[in-house]
N, C-alpha and C. Protein backbone atom coordinates (compact mmCIF):
# COMPACT_ATOMS: atom_id res chain seq x y z
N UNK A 1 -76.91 88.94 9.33
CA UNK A 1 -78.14 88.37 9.81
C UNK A 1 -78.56 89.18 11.03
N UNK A 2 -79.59 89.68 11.16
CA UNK A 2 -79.92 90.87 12.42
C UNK A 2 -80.70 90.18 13.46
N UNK A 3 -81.45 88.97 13.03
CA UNK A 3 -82.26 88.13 13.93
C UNK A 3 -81.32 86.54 13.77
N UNK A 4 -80.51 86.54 14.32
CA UNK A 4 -80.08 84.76 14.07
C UNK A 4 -81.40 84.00 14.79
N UNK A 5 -81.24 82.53 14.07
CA UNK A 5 -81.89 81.91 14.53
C UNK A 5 -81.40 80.12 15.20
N UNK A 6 -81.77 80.40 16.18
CA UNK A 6 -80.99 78.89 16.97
C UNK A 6 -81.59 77.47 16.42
N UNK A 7 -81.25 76.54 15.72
CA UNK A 7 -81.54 75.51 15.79
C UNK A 7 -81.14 74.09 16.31
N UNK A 8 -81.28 73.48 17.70
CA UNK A 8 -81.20 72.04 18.18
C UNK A 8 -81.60 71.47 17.70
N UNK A 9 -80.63 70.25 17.45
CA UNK A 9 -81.16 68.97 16.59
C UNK A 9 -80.64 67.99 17.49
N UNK A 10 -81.66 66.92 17.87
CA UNK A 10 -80.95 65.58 18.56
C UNK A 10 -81.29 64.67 17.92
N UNK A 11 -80.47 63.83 17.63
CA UNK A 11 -81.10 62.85 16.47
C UNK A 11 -80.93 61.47 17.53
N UNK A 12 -82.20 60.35 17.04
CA UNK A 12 -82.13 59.54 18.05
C UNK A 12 -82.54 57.84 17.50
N UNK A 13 -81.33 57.53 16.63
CA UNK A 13 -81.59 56.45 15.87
C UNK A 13 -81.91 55.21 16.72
N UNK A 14 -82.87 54.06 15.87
CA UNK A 14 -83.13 53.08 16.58
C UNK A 14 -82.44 52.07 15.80
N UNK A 15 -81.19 52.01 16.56
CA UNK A 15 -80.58 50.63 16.34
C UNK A 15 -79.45 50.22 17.84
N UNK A 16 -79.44 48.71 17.65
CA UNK A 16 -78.62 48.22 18.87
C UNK A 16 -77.71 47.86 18.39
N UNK A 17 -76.61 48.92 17.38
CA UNK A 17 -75.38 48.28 16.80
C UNK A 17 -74.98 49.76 17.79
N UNK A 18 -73.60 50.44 16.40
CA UNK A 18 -72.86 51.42 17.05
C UNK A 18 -73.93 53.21 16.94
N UNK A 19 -74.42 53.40 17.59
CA UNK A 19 -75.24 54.49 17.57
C UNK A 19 -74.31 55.65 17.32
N UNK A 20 -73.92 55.61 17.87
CA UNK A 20 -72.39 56.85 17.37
C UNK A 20 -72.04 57.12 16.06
N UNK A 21 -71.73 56.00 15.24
CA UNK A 21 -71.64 56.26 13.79
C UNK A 21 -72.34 56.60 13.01
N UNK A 22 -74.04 56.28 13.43
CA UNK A 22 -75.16 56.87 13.16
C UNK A 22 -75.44 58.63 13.49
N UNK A 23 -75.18 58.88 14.42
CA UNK A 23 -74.80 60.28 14.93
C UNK A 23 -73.79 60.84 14.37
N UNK A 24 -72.89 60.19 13.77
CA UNK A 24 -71.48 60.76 13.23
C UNK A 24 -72.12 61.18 12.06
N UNK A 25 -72.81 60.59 11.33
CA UNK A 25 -73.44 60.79 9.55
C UNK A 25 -73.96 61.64 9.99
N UNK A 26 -75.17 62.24 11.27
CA UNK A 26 -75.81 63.74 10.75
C UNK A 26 -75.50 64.81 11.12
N UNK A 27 -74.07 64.36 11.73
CA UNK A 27 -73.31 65.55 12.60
C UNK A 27 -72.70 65.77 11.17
N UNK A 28 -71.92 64.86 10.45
CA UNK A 28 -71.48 65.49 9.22
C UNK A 28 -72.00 66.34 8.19
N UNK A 29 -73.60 66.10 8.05
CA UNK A 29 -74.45 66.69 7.47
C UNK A 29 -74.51 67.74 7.89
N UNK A 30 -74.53 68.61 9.09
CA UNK A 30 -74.35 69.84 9.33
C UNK A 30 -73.14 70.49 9.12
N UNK A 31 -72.30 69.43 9.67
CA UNK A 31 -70.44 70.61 9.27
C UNK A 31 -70.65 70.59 7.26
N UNK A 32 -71.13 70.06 6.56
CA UNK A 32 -71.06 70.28 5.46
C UNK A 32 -72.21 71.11 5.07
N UNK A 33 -72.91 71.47 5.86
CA UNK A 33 -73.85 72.39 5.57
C UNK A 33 -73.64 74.29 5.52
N UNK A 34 -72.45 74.23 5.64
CA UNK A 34 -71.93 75.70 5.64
C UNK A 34 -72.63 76.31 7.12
N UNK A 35 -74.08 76.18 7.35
CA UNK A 35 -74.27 76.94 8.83
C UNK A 35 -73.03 77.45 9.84
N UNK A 36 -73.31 77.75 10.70
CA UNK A 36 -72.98 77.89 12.35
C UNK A 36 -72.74 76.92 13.22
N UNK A 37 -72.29 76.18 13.36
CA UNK A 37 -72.43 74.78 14.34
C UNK A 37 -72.03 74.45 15.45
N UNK A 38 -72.57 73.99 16.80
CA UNK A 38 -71.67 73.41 17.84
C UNK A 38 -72.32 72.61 18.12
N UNK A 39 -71.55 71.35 18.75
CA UNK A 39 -71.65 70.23 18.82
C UNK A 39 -71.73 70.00 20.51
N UNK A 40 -73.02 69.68 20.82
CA UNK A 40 -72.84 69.29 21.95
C UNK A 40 -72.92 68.46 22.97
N UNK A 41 -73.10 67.73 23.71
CA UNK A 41 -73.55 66.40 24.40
C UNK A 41 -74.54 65.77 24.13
N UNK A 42 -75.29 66.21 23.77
CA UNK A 42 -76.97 65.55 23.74
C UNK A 42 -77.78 66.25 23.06
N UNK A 43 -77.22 67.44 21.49
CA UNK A 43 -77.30 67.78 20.46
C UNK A 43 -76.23 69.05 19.87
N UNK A 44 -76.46 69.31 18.49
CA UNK A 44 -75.89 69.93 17.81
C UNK A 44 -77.06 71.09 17.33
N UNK A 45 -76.29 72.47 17.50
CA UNK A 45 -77.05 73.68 17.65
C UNK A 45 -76.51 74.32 16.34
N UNK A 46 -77.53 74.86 15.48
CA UNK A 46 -76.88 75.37 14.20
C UNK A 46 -77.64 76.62 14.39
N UNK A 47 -76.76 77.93 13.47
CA UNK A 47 -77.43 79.02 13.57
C UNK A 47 -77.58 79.89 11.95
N UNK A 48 -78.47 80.37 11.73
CA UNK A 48 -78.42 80.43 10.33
C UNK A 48 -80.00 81.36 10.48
N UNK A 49 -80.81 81.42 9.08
CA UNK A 49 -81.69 81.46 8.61
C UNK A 49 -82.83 80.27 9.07
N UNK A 50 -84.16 80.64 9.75
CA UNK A 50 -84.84 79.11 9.42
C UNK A 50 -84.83 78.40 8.81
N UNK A 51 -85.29 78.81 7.71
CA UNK A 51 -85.53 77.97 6.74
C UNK A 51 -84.10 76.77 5.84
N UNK A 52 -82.77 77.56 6.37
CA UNK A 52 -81.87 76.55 6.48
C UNK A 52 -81.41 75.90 7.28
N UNK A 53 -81.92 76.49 8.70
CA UNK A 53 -81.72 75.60 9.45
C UNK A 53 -82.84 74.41 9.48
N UNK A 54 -84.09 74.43 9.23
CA UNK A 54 -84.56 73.19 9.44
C UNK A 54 -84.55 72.51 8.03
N UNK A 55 -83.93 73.03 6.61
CA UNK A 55 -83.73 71.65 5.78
C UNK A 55 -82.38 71.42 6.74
N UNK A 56 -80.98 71.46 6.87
CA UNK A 56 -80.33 70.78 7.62
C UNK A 56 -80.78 70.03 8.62
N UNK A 57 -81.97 70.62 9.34
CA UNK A 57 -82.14 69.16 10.43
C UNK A 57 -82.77 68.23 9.60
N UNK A 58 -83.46 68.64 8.66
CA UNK A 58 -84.35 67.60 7.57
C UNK A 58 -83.19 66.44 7.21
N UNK A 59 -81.96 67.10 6.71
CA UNK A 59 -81.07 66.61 5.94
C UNK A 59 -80.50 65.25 7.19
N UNK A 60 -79.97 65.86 8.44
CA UNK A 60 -79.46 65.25 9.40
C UNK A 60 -80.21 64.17 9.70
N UNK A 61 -81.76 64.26 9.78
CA UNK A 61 -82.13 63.09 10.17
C UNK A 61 -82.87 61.70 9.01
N UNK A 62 -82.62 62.38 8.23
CA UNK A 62 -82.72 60.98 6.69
C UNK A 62 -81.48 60.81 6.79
N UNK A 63 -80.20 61.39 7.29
CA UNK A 63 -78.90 60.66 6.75
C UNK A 63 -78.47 59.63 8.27
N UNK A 64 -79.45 59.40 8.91
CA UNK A 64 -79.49 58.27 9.83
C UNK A 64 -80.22 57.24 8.95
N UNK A 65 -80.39 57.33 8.14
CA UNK A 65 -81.46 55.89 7.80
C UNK A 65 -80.71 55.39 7.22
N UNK A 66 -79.46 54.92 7.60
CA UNK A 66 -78.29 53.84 6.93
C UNK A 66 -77.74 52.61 7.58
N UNK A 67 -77.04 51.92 6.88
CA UNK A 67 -76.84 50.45 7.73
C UNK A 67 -77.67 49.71 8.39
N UNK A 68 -79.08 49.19 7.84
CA UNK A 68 -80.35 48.89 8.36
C UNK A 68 -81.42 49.62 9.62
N UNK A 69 -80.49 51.52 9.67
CA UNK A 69 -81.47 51.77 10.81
C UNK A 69 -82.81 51.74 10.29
N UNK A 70 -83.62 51.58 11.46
CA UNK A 70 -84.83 51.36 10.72
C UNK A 70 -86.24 52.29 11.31
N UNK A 71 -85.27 53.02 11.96
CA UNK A 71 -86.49 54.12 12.67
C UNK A 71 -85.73 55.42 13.38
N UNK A 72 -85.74 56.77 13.49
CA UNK A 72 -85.00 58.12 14.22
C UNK A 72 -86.57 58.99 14.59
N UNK A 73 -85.81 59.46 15.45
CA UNK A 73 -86.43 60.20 15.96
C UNK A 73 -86.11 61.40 16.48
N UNK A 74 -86.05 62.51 15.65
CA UNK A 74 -85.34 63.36 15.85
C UNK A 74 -86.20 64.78 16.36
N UNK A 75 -85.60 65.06 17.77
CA UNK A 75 -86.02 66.24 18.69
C UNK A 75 -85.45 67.82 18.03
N UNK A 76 -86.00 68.40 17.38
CA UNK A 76 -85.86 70.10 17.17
C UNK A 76 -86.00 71.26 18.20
N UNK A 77 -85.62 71.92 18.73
CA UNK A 77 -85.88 73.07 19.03
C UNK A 77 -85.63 74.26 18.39
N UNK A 78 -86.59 74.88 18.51
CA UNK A 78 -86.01 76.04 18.12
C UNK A 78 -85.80 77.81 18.71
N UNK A 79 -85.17 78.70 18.61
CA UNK A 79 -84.80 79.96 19.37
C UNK A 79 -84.80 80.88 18.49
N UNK A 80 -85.47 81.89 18.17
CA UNK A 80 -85.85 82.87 17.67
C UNK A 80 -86.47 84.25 18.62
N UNK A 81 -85.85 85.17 18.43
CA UNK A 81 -86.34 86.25 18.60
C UNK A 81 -85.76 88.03 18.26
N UNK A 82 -86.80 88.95 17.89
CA UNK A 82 -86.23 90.07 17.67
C UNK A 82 -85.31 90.45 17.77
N UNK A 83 -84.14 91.17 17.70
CA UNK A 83 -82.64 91.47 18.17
C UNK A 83 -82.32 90.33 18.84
N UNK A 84 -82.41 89.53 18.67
CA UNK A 84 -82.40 88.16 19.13
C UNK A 84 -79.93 87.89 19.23
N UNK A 85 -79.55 86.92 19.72
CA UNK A 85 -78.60 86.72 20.27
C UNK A 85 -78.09 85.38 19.47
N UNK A 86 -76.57 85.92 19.09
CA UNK A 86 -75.81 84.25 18.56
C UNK A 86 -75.62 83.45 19.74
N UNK A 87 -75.30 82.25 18.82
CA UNK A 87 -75.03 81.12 20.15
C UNK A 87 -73.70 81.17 21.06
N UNK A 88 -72.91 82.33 20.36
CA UNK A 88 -71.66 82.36 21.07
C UNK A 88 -71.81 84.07 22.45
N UNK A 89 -73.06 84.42 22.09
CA UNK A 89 -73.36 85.36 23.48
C UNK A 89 -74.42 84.48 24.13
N UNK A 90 -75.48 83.52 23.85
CA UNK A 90 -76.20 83.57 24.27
C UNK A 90 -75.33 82.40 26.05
N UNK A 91 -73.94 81.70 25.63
CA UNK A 91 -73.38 81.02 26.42
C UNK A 91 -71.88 81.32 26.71
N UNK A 92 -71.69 83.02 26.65
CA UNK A 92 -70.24 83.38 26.89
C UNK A 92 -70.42 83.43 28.23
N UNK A 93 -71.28 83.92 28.84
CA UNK A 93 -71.15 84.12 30.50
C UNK A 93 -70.86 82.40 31.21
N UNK A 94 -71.12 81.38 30.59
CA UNK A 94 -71.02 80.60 31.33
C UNK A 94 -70.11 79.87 31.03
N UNK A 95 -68.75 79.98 29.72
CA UNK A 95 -67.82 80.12 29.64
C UNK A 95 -66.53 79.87 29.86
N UNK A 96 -66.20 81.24 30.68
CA UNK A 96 -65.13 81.58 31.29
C UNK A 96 -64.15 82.44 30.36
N UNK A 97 -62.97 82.92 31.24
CA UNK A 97 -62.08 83.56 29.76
C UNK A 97 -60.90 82.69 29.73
N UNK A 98 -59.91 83.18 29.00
CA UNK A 98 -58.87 82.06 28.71
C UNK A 98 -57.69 82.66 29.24
């Protein structure tokens, strides 16, 4: 891939049960999505092709609509550019080494 492309997904279900398990279903939807993935506080960053990265966020946020949720709202970003950078340079400097 010569241009990766970054995709953030925050998914933001509306229910007042366990929100976590709701988040757990579209976090799974990405690790089964073959992409790039990291998981991070307050979203999950996939790196791939566009066009697979946003059916995976597509995918991630219909697989919240379970156990009576009844509304998501899910925040995308996206990072693209020419010779553009994976997600594992674009945050090695801040890091550290081992």
């Amino acid at each position: 891939m010569s241009n990766p492309v970054n995709v953030d997904i925050q998914v933001l279900p509306s229910t007042g049960d366990d929100v976590y398990s709701v988040v757990d279903r579209a976090i799974a939807v990405i690790q089964e999505s073959g992409l790039k993935y990291e998981v991070g506080a307050l979203g999950t960053t996939v790196e791939g092709d566009l066009d697979s990265c946003l059916e995976v966020a597509k995918a991630a946020h219909r697989a919240c609509f379970v156990d009576g949720v009844a509304g998501v709202v899910t925040v995308i970003k996206i990072g693209e550019a020419v010779g553009g950078s994976s997600m594992e340079e674009k945050v090695a400097k801040f890091r550290g080494g081992d």
